[in-house]
Protein backbone atom coordinates (compact mmCIF):
# COMPACT_ATOMS: atom_id res chain seq x y z
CA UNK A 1 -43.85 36.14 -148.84
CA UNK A 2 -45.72 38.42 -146.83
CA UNK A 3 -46.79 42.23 -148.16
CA UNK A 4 -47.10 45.22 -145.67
CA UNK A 5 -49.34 48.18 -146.89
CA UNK A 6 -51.37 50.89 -145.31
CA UNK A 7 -54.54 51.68 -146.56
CA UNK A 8 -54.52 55.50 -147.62
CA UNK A 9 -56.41 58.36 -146.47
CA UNK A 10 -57.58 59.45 -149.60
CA UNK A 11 -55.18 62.30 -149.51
CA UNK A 12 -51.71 61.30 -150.49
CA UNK A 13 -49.85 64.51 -149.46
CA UNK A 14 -51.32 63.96 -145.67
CA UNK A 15 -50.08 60.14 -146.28
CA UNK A 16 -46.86 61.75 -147.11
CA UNK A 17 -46.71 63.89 -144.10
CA UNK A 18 -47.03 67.26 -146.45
CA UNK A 19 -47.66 70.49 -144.65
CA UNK A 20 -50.72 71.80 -145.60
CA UNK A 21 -51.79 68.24 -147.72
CA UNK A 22 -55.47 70.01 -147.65
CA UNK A 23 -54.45 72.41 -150.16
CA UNK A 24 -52.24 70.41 -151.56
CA UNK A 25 -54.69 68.07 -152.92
CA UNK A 26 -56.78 70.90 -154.02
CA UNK A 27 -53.75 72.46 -155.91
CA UNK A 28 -53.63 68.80 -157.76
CA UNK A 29 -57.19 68.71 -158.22
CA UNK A 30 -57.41 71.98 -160.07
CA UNK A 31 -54.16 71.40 -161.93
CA UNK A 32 -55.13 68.20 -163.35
CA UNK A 33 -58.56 69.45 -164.63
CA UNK A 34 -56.38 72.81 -166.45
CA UNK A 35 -53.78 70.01 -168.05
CA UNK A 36 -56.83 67.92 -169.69
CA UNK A 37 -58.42 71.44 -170.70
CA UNK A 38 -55.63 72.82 -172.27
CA UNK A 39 -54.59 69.65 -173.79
CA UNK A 40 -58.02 69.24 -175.33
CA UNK A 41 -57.76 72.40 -177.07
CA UNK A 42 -54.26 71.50 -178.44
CA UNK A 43 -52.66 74.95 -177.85
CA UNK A 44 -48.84 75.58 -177.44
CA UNK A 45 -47.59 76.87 -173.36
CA UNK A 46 -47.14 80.34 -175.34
CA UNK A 47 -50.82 80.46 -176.25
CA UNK A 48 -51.91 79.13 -173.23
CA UNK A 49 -49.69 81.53 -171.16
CA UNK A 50 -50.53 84.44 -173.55
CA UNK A 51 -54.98 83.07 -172.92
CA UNK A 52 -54.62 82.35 -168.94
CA UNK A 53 -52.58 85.67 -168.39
CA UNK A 54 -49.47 84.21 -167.28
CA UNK A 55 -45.97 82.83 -168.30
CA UNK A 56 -44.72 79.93 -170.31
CA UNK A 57 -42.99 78.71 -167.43
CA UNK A 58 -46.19 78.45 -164.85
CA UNK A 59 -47.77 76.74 -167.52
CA UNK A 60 -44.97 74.55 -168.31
CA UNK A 61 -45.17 73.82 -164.63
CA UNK A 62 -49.01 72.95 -164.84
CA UNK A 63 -48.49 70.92 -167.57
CA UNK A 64 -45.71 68.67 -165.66
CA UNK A 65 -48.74 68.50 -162.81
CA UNK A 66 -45.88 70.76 -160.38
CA UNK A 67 -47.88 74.30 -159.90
CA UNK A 68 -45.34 74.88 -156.61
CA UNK A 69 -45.29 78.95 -157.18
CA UNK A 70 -49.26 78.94 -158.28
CA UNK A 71 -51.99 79.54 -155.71
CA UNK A 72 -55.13 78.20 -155.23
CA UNK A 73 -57.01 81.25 -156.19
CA UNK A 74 -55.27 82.06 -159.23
CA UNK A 75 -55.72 78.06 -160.65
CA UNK A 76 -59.44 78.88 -160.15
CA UNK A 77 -59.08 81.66 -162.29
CA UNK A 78 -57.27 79.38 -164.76
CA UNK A 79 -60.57 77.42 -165.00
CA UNK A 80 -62.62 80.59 -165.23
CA UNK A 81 -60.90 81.42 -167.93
CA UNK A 82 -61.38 78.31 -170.18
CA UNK A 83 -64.58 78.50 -169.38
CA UNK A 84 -65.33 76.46 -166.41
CA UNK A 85 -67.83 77.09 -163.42
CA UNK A 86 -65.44 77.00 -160.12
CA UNK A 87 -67.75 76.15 -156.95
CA UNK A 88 -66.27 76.28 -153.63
CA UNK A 89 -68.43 74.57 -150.61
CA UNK A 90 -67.64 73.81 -147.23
């Protein structure tokens, strides 16, 4: 039995064909970090919402790892917020 695979990119969304799998993968990146912060501090979507300046929903959304109608810049913010140094390089 023979097993075809493709070795990925590193970037699943440009594996996936994605538009715009760049920020994409940044979107994850930052999400990802915000779940594990907010789930370390073991504070309801309300709270978190209510802390981050936004609604239960977009937090609902972050905590499902789907931030579709959250930007970049504003998921930076996020991390300001709780406390973490953002650092953007090119």
């Amino acid at each position: 039995m023979s097993t075809n695979y493709t070795n990925s990119s590193g970037n699943i969304f440009a594996d996936l064909g994605f538009p715009n799998s760049e920020q994409e993968l940044l979107k994850a990146k930052l999400t990802v970090k915000i779940h594990s912060l907010l789930k370390d501090r073991n504070i309801t979507q309300i709270a978190a919402a209510k802390l981050l300046g936004t609604t239960q929903p977009q937090i609902s959304a972050i905590m499902r790892c789907r931030p579709v109608s959250v930007s970049v810049e504003r998921l930076m913010g996020f991390l300001t917020t709780l406390g973490q140094d953002v650092e953007v390089s090119i």
